[in-house]
Protein backbone atom coordinates (compact mmCIF):
# COMPACT_ATOMS: atom_id res chain seq x y z
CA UNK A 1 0.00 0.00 0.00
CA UNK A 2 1.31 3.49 -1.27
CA UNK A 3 1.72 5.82 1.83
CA UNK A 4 0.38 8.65 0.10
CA UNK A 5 -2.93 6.67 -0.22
CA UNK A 6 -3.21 6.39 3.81
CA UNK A 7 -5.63 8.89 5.14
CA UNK A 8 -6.01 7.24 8.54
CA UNK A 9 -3.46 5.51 10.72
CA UNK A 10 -3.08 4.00 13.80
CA UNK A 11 0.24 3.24 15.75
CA UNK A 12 0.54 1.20 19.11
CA UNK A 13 -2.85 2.71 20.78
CA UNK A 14 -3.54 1.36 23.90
CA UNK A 15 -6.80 1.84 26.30
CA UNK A 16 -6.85 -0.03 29.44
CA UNK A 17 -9.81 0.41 31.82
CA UNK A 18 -9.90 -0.71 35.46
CA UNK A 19 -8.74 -4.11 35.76
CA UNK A 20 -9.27 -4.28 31.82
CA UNK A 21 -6.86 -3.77 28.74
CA UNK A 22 -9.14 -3.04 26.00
CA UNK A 23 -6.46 -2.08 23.67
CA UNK A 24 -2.74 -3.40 23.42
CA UNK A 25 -0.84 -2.27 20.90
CA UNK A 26 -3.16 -1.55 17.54
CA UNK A 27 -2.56 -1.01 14.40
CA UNK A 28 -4.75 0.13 11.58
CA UNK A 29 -4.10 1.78 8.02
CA UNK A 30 -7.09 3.00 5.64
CA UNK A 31 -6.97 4.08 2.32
CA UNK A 32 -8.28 6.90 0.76
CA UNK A 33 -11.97 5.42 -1.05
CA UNK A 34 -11.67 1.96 0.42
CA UNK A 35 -14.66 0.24 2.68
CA UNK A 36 -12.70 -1.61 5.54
CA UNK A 37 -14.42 -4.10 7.46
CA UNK A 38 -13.62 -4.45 11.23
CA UNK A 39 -14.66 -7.68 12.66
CA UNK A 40 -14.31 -9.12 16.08
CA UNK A 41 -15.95 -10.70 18.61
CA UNK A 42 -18.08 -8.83 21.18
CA UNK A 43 -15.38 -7.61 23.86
CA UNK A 44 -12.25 -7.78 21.05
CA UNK A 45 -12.07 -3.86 21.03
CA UNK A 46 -13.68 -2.75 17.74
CA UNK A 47 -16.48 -0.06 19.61
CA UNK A 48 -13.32 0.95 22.06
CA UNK A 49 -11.11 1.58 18.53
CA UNK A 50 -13.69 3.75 17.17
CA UNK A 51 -14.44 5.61 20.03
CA UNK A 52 -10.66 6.15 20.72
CA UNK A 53 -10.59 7.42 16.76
CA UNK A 54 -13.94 9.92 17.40
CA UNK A 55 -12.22 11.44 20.76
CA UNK A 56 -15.44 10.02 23.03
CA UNK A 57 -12.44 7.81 24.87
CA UNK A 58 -8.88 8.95 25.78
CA UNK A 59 -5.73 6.46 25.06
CA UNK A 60 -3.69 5.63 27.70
CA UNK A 61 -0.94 8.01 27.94
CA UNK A 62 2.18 7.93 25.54
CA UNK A 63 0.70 4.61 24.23
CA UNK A 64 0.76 5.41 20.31
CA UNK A 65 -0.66 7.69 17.82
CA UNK A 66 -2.93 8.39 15.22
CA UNK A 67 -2.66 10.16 11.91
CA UNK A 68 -5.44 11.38 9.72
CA UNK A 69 -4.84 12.99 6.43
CA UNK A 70 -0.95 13.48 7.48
CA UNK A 71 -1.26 14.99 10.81
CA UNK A 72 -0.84 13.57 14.17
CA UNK A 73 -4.14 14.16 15.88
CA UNK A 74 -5.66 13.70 19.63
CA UNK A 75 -9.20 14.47 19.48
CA UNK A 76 -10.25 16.28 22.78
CA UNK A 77 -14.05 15.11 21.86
CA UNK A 78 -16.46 14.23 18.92
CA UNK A 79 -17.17 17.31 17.37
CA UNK A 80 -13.26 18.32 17.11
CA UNK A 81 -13.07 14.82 15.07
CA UNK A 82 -16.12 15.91 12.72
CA UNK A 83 -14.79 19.33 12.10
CA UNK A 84 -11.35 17.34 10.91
CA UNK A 85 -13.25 14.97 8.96
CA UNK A 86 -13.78 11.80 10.91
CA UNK A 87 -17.20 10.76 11.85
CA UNK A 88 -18.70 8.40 13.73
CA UNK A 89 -22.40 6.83 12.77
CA UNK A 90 -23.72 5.31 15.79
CA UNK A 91 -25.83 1.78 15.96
CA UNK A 92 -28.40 4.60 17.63
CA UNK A 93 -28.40 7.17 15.91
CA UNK A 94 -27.61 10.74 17.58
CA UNK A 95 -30.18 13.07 15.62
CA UNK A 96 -32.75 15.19 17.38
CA UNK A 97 -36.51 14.23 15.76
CA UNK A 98 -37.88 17.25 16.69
CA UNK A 99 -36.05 19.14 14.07
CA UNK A 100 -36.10 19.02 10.53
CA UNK A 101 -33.91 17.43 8.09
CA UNK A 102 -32.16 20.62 7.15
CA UNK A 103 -31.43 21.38 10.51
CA UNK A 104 -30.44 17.89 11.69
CA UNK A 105 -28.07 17.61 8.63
CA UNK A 106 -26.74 21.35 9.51
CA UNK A 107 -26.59 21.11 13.07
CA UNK A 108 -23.80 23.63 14.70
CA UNK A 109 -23.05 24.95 11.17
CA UNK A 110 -26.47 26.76 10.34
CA UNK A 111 -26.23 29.18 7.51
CA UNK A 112 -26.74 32.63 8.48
CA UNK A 113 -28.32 35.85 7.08
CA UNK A 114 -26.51 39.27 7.52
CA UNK A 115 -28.25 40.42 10.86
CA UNK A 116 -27.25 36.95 12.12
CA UNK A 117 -30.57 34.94 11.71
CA UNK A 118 -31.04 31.30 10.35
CA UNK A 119 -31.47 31.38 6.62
CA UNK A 120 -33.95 29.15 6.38
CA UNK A 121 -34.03 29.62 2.42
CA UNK A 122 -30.24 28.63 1.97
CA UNK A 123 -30.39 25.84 4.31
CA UNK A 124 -33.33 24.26 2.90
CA UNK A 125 -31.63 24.27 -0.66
CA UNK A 126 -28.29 23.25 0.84
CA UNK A 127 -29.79 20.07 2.29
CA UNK A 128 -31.92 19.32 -0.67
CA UNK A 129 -28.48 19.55 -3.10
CA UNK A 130 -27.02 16.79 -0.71
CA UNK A 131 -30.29 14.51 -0.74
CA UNK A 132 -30.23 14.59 -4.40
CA UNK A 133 -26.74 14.29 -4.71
CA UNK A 134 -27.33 10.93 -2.51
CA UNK A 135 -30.32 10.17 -4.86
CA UNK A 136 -32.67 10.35 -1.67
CA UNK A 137 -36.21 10.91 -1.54
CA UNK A 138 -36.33 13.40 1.56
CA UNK A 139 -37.65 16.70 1.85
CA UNK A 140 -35.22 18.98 3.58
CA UNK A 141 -37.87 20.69 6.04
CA UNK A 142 -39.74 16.94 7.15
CA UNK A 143 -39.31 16.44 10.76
CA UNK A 144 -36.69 13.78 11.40
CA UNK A 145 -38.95 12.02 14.10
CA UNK A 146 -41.26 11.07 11.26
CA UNK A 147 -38.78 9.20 8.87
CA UNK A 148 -38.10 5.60 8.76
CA UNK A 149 -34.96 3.80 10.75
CA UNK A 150 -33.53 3.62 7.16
CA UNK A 151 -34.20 7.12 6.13
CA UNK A 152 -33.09 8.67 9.42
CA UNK A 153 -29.65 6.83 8.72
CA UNK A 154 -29.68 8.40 5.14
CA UNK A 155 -29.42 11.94 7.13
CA UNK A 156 -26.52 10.88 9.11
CA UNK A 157 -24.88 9.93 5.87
CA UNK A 158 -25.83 13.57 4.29
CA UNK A 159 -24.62 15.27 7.59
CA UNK A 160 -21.15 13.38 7.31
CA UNK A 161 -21.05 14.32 3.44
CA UNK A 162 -21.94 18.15 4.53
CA UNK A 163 -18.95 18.02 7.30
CA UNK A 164 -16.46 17.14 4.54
CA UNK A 165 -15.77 13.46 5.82
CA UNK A 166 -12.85 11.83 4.83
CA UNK A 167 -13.36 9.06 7.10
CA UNK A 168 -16.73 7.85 7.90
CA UNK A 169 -16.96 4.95 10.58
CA UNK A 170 -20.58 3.00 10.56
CA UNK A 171 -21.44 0.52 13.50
CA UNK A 172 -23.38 -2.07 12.64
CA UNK A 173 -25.64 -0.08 10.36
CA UNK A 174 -27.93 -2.69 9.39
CA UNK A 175 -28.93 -3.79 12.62
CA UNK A 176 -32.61 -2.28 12.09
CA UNK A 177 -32.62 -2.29 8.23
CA UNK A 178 -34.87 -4.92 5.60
CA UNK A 179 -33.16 -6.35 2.92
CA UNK A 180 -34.24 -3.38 0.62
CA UNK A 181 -33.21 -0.33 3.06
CA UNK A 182 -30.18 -2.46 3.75
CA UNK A 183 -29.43 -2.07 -0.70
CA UNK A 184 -30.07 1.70 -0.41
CA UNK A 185 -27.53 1.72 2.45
CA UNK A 186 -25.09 -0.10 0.35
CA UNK A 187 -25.52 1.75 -2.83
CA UNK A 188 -24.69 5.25 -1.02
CA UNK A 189 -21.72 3.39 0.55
CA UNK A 190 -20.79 3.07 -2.54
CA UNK A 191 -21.28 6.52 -3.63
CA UNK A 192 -19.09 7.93 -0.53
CA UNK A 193 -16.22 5.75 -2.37
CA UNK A 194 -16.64 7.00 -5.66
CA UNK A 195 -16.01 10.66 -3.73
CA UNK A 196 -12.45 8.88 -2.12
CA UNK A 197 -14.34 8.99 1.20
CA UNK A 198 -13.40 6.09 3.28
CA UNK A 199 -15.32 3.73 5.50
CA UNK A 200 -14.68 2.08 8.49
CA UNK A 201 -17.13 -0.64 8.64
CA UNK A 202 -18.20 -3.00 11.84
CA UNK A 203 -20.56 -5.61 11.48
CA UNK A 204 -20.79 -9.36 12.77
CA UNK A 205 -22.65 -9.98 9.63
CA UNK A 206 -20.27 -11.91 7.38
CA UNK A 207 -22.27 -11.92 4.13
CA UNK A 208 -21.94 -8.21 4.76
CA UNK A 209 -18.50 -7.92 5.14
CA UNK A 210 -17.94 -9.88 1.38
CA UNK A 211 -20.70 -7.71 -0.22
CA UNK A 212 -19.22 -4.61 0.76
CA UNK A 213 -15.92 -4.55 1.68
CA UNK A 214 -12.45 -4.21 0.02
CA UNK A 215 -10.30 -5.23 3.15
CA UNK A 216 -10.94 -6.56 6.47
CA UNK A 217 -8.42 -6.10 9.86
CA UNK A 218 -9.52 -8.42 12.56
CA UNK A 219 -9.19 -8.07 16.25
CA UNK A 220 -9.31 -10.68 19.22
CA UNK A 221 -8.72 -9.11 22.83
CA UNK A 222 -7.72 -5.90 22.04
CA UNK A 223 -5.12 -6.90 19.29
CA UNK A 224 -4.58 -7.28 15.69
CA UNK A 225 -4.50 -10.92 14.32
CA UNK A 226 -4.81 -10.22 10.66
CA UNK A 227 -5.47 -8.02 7.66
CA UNK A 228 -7.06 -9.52 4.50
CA UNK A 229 -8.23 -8.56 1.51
CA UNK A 230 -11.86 -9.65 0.93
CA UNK A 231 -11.45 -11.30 -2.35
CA UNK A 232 -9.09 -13.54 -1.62
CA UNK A 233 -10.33 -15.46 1.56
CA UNK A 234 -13.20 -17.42 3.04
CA UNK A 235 -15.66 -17.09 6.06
CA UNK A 236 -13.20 -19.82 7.35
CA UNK A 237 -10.34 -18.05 7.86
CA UNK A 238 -12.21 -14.67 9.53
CA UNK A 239 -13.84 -16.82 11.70
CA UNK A 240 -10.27 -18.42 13.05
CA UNK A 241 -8.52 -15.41 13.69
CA UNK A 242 -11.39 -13.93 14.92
CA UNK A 243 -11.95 -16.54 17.58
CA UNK A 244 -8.57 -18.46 17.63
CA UNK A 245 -9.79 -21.64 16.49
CA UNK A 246 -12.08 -23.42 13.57
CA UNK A 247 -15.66 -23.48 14.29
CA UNK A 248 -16.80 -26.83 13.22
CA UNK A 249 -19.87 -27.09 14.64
CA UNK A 250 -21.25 -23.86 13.86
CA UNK A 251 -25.08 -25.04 14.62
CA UNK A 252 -25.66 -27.74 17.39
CA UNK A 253 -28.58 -29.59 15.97
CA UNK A 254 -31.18 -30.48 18.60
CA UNK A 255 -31.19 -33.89 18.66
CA UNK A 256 -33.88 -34.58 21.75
CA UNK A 257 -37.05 -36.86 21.73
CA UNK A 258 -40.33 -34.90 21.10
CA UNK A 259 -43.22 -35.24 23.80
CA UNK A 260 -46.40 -34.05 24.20
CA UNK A 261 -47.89 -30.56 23.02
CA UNK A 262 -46.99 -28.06 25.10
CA UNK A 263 -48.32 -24.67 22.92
CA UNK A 264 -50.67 -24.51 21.00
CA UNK A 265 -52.63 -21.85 19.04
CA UNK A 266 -56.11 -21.73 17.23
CA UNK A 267 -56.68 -19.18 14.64
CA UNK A 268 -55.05 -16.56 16.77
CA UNK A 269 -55.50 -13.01 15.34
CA UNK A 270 -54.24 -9.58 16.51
CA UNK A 271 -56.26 -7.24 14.13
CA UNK A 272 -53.68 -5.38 11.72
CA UNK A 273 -50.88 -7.50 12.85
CA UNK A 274 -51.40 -11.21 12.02
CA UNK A 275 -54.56 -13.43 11.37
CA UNK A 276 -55.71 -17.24 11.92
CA UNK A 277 -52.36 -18.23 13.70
CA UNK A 278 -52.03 -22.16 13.74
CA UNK A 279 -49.38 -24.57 15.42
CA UNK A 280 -48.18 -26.27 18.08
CA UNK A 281 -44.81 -26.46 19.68
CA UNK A 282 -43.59 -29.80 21.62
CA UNK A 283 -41.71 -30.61 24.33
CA UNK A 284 -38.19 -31.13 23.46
CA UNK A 285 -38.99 -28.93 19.53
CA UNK A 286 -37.26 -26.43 18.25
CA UNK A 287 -39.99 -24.73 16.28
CA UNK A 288 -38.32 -21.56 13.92
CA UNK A 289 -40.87 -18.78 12.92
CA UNK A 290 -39.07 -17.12 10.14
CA UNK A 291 -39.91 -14.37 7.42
CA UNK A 292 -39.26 -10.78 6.59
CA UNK A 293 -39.32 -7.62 8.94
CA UNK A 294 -43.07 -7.27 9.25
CA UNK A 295 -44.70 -10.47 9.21
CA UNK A 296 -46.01 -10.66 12.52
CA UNK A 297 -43.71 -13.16 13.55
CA UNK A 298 -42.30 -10.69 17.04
CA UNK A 299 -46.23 -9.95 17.66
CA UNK A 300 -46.93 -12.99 17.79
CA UNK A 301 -44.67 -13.96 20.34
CA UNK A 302 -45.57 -10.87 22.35
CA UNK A 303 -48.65 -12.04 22.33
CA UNK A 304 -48.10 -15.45 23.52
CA UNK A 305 -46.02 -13.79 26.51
CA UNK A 306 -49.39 -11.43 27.45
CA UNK A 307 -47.78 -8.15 25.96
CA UNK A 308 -50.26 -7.50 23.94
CA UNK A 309 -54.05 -9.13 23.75
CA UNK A 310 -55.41 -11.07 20.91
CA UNK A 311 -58.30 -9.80 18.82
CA UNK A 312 -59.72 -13.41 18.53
CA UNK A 313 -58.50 -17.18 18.44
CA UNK A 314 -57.04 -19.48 21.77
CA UNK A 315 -53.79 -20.16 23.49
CA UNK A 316 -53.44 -23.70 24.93
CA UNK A 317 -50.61 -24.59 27.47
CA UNK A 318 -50.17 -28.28 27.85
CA UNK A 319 -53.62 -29.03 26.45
CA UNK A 320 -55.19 -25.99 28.77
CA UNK A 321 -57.20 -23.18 27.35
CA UNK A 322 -55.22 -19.93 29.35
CA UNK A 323 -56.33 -16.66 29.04
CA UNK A 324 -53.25 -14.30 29.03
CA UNK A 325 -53.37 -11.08 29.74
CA UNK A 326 -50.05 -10.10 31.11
CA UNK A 327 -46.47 -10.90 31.19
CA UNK A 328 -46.76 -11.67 34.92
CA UNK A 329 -49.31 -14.20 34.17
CA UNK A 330 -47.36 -16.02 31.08
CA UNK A 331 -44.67 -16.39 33.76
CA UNK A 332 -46.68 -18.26 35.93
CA UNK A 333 -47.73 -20.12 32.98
CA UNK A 334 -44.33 -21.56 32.73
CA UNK A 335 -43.31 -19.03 29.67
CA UNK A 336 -40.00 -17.56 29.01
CA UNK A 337 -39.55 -14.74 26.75
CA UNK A 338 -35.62 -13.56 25.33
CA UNK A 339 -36.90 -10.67 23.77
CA UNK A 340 -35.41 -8.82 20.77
CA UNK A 341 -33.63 -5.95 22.35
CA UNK A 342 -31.90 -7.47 25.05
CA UNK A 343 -30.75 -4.26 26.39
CA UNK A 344 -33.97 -2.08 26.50
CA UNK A 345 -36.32 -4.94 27.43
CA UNK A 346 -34.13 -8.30 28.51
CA UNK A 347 -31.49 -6.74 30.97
CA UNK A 348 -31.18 -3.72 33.74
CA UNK A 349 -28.18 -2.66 32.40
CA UNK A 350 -26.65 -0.76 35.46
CA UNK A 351 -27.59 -4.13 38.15
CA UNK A 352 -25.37 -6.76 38.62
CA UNK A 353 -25.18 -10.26 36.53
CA UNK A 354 -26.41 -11.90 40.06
CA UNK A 355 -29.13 -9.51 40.05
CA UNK A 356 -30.77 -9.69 36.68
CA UNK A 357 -30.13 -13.78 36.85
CA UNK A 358 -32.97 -13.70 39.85
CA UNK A 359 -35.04 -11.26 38.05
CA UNK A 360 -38.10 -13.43 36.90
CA UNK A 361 -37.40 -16.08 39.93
CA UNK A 362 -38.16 -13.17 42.58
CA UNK A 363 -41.43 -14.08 43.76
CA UNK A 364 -39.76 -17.60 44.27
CA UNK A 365 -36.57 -16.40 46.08
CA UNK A 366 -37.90 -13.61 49.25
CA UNK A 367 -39.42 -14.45 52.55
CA UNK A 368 -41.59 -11.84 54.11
CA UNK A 369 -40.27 -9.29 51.23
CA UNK A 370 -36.51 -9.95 51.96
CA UNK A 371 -34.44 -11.30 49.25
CA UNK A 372 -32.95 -14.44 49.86
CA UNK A 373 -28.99 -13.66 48.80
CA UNK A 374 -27.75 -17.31 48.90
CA UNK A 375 -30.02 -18.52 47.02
CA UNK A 376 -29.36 -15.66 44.39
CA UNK A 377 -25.54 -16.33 44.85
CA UNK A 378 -26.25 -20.31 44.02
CA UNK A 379 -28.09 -19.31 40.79
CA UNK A 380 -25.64 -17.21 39.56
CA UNK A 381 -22.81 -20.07 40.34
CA UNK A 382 -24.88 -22.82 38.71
CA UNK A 383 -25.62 -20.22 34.91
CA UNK A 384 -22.53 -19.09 35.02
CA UNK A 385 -21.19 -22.33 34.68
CA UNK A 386 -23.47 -23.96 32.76
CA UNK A 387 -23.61 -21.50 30.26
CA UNK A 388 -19.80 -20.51 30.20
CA UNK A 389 -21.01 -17.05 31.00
CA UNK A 390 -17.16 -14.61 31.00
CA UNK A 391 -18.07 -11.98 33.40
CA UNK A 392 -15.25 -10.89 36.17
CA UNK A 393 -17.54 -11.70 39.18
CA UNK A 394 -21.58 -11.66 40.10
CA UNK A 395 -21.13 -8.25 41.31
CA UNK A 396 -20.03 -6.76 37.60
CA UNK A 397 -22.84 -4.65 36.21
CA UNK A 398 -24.44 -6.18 32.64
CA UNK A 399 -23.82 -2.87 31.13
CA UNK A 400 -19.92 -3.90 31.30
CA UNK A 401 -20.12 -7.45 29.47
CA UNK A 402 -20.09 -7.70 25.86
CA UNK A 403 -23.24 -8.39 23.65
CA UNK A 404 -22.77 -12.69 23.40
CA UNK A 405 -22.45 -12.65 27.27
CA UNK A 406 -25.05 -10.27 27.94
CA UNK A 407 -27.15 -12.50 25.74
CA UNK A 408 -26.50 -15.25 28.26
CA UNK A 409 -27.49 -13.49 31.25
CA UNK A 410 -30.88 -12.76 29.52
CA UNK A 411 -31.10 -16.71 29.11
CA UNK A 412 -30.13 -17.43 32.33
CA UNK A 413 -32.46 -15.28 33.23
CA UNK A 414 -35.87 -17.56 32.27
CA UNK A 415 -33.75 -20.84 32.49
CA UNK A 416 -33.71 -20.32 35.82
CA UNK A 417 -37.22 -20.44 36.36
CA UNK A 418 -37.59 -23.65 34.73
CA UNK A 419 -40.31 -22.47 31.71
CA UNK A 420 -42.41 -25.30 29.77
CA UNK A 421 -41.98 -22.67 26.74
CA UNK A 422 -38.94 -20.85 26.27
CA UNK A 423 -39.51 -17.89 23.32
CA UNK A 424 -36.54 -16.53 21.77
CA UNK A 425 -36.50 -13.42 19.68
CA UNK A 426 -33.38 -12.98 17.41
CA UNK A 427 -31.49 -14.37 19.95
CA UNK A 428 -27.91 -13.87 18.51
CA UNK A 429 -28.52 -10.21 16.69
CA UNK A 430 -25.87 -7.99 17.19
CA UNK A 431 -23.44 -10.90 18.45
CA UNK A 432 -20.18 -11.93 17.14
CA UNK A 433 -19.77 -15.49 15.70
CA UNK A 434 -18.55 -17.16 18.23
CA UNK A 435 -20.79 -16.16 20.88
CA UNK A 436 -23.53 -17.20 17.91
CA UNK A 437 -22.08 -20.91 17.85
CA UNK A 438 -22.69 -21.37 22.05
CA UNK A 439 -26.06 -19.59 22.10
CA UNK A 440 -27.20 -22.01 18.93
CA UNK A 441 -25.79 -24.89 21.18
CA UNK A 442 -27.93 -23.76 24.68
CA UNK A 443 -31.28 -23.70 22.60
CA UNK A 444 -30.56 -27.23 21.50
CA UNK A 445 -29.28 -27.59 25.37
CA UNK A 446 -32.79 -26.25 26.00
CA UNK A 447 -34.94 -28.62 23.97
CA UNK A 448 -32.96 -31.52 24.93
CA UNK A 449 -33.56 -30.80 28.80
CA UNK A 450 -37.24 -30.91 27.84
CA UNK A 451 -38.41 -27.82 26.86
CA UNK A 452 -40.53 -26.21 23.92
CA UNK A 453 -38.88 -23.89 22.33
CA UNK A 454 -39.82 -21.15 20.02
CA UNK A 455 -37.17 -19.36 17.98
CA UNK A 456 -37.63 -16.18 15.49
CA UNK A 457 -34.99 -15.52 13.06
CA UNK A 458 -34.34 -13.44 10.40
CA UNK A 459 -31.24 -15.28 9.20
CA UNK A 460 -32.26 -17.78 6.79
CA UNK A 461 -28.72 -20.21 7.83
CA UNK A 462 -29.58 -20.12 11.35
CA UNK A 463 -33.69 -20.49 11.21
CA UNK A 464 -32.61 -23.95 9.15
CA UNK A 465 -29.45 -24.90 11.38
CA UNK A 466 -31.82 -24.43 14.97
CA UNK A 467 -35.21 -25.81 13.83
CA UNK A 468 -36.46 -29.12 13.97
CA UNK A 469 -39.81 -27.48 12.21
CA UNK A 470 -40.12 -24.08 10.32
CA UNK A 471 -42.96 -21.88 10.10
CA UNK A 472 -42.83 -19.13 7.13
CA UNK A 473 -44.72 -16.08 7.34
CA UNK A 474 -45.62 -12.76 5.25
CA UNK A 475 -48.06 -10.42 5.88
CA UNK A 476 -49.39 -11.72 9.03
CA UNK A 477 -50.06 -15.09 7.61
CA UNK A 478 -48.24 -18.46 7.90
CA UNK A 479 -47.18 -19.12 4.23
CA UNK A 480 -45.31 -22.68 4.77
CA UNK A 481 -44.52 -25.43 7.39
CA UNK A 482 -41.69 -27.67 6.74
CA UNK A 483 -39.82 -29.76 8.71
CA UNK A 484 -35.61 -29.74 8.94
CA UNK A 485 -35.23 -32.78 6.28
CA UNK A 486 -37.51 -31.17 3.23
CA UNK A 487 -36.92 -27.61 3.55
CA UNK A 488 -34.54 -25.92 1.62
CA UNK A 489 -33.39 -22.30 0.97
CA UNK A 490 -35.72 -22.44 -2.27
CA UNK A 491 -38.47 -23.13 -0.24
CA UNK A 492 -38.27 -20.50 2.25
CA UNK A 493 -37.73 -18.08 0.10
CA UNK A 494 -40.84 -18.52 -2.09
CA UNK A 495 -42.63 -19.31 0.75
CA UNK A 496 -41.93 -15.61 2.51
CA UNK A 497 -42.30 -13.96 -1.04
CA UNK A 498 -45.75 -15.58 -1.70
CA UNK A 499 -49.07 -15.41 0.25
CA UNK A 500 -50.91 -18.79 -0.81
């Protein structure tokens, strides 16, 4: 690589929090109009890179430096990092909804009349050159509140172009995207290149990562273990520098005897949301709903865990009729539910990994309102353990673990309580591939200590590697069932692209 072509580099950076070295020694080079994937998994350093890069974290003293466009820089804080040219696009996005497009994409550089009032007229047409240079169908004065996840990151990407970015850093972009907001994403990626802007690109989607990317530079606690160039390697070799070893048993089949019904549903129907809901889920099944953002398939497993009430139809527990109507009553029904967003609605991020282990087994656990802490203590012992959880102690806050482990909590969490249906919602979004390869092994754990399970997944790989039976859906209707031995990729796909 031609030094002249480097517009970022990074020397020997280190960043070691208490007890924790989160950086030793990294290196990094990007090249003018290149995408560059960074890859690791959860815990390896990539968020503490970035954030070192943007100026939100400080370096450890004397430990290294980092060059952009030529010049030795140390970012005091974010906005002295966009004013240079490197930005930073969060996984949640930092713009205000209650101000327009225009303003969002102008924000602390707002043109200005004579007598030193916004001019409205020149920002408006500023903001609507940049949308149509990006090809984007936004109107400069709509309120940002009121676009799409998709469109909202289509802003950030018009701010960064407005800033003069040379380097433009996304984490994990995608996370909230369909397939087709995921192309428009892409295509203006693309369009930043052709303009010799460079991108810094995180993801623990590996499909992604050969779509998109040019190189890749890997990292594994807080070190380098490779660069590669895209073209020339295989998910293979990420994977083993990424996690030291060769995954060979990516998805743990369930291999447990099925028993009697546990869940079933009759023509279940949540107006405007999905209709006429059929199946059953047995003890010791992996049952997979799958299908595209939208088809009901998260609503209907709210609905089975009393979040939200069903216009019409029946919910049977082991042959029972139940009527229910909140998530404290599907607990006592025996029903555990990983939800989606682990960290808004699975985990209390700032209590301990003791503490949100005993969450759903409170009533179980107190006498006379006081919490009984050995018994807490033992549960935490016996998950950690039997899940492999990597956490420092059962004091450590579940803000402080990284996304696989936090993901483990959340399971240890309902596993605890000993459910007859255990619902998982995209259980391994947002977690690296490692950490994918043990929580695919505890659902098969799961059914083969006896219970029903329920996954959703919008991976097509991982719906097939979990699920004993699949259950397509579009639109709010089941479109397909097929068991693990007939159904193929083919089949999926026409069956989530087709209403029949």
């Amino acid at each position: 690589m031609e030094n002249e072509n480097i517009i970022l580099e990074v020397e020997n950076i280190s960043k070691t929090y208490p007890g924790v070295k989160a950086l030793s020694n990294v290196n990094l080079k990007v090249r003018k109009g290149e995408v560059l994937a960074l890859v690791g998994e959860n815990g390896a350093g990539k968020s503490t890179l970035m954030k070192a890069l943007a100026g939100v974290h400080k370096t450890d003293p004397g430990s290294g430096a980092i060059t952009l466009d030529g010049k030795v820089v140390d970012f005091q804080n974010s906005l002295e990092a966009k004013k240079a040219g490197l930005i930073l696009i969060f996984q949640e996005l930092s713009l205000v909804s209650e101000l327009s497009v225009a303003e969002n994409i102008f924000l602390g550089n707002l043109p200005k009349t004579k007598r030193g009032l916004i001019d409205w007229k020149k920002l408006n047409a500023l903001a609507t050159e940049i949308m149509q240079e990006l090809e984007l169908d936004i109107k400069a004065d709509e309120l940002v509140g009121n676009l799409s996840i998709s469109k909202q990151q289509m802003v950030e990407i018009a701010r960064a172009l407005s800033m003069g970015a040379k380097v433009v850093i996304f984490d994990e972009p995608t996370s909230s995207l369909t397939e087709s907001e995921k192309k428009i994403l892409f295509k203006n990626i693309r369009k930043l290149k052709s303009k010799s802007v460079s991108i810094i690109y995180i993801t623990h989607k590996m499909d992604e990562v050969f779509e998109i990317t040019d190189r890749i530079e890997v990292l594994r606690d807080g070190r380098n273990t490779g660069g590669l160039i895209t073209r020339e390697v295989q998910l293979e070799d990420i994977t083993q520098l990424m996690i030291g070893r060769i995954l060979d048993d990516y998805f743990h089949k369930n291999r447990a005897e099925k028993g009697e019904e546990v869940l079933r549903l009759e023509n279940l129907t949540l107006q405007g949301q999905f209709e006429n809901i059929n199946f059953t889920v047995k003890k010791g099944e992996v049952v997979g709903l799958y299908g595209l953002v939208g088809a009901g398939r998260s609503e209907i497993a709210e609905t089975i865990f009393g979040a939200r009430q069903p216009s019409s139809g029946k919910i049977y527990i082991n042959g029972k009729e139940v009527s229910i109507k909140s998530t404290k009553a599907a607990v006592q029904q025996g029903i555990g539910f990983v939800p989606e967003d682990r960290k808004e609605q699975g985990l209390v991020m700032r209590m301990s990994c003791k503490e949100n282990i005993s969450l759903a087994k409170l009533p179980w656990i107190n006498s006379y309102g006081f919490l009984k802490k050995s018994i807490e203590m033992e549960m935490y012992s016996e998950y950690k353990e039997k899940l492999s959880i990597s956490t420092p102690g059962a004091y450590q806050k579940v803000e402080n673990l990284s996304g696989g482990n936090q993901q483990k909590i959340v399971i240890a969490k309902w596993l605890s309580m000993d459910p007859k249906l255990l619902i998982l919602d995209e259980p391994t979004r947002g977690i690296d591939v490692g950490s994918k390869a043990e929580i695919h092994k505890l659902i098969s754990k799961a059914a083969e200590s006896g219970y029903a399970v329920l996954v959703i997944s919008s991976e097509m790989p991982e719906i097939m590697g979990v699920s004993d039976r699949i259950i397509a859906m579009r639109s709010g209707k089941i479109t397909g069932v097929f068991t693990d031995k007939e159904v193929s990729e083919v089949s999926l796909l026409n069956a989530i692209a087709h209403v029949g």
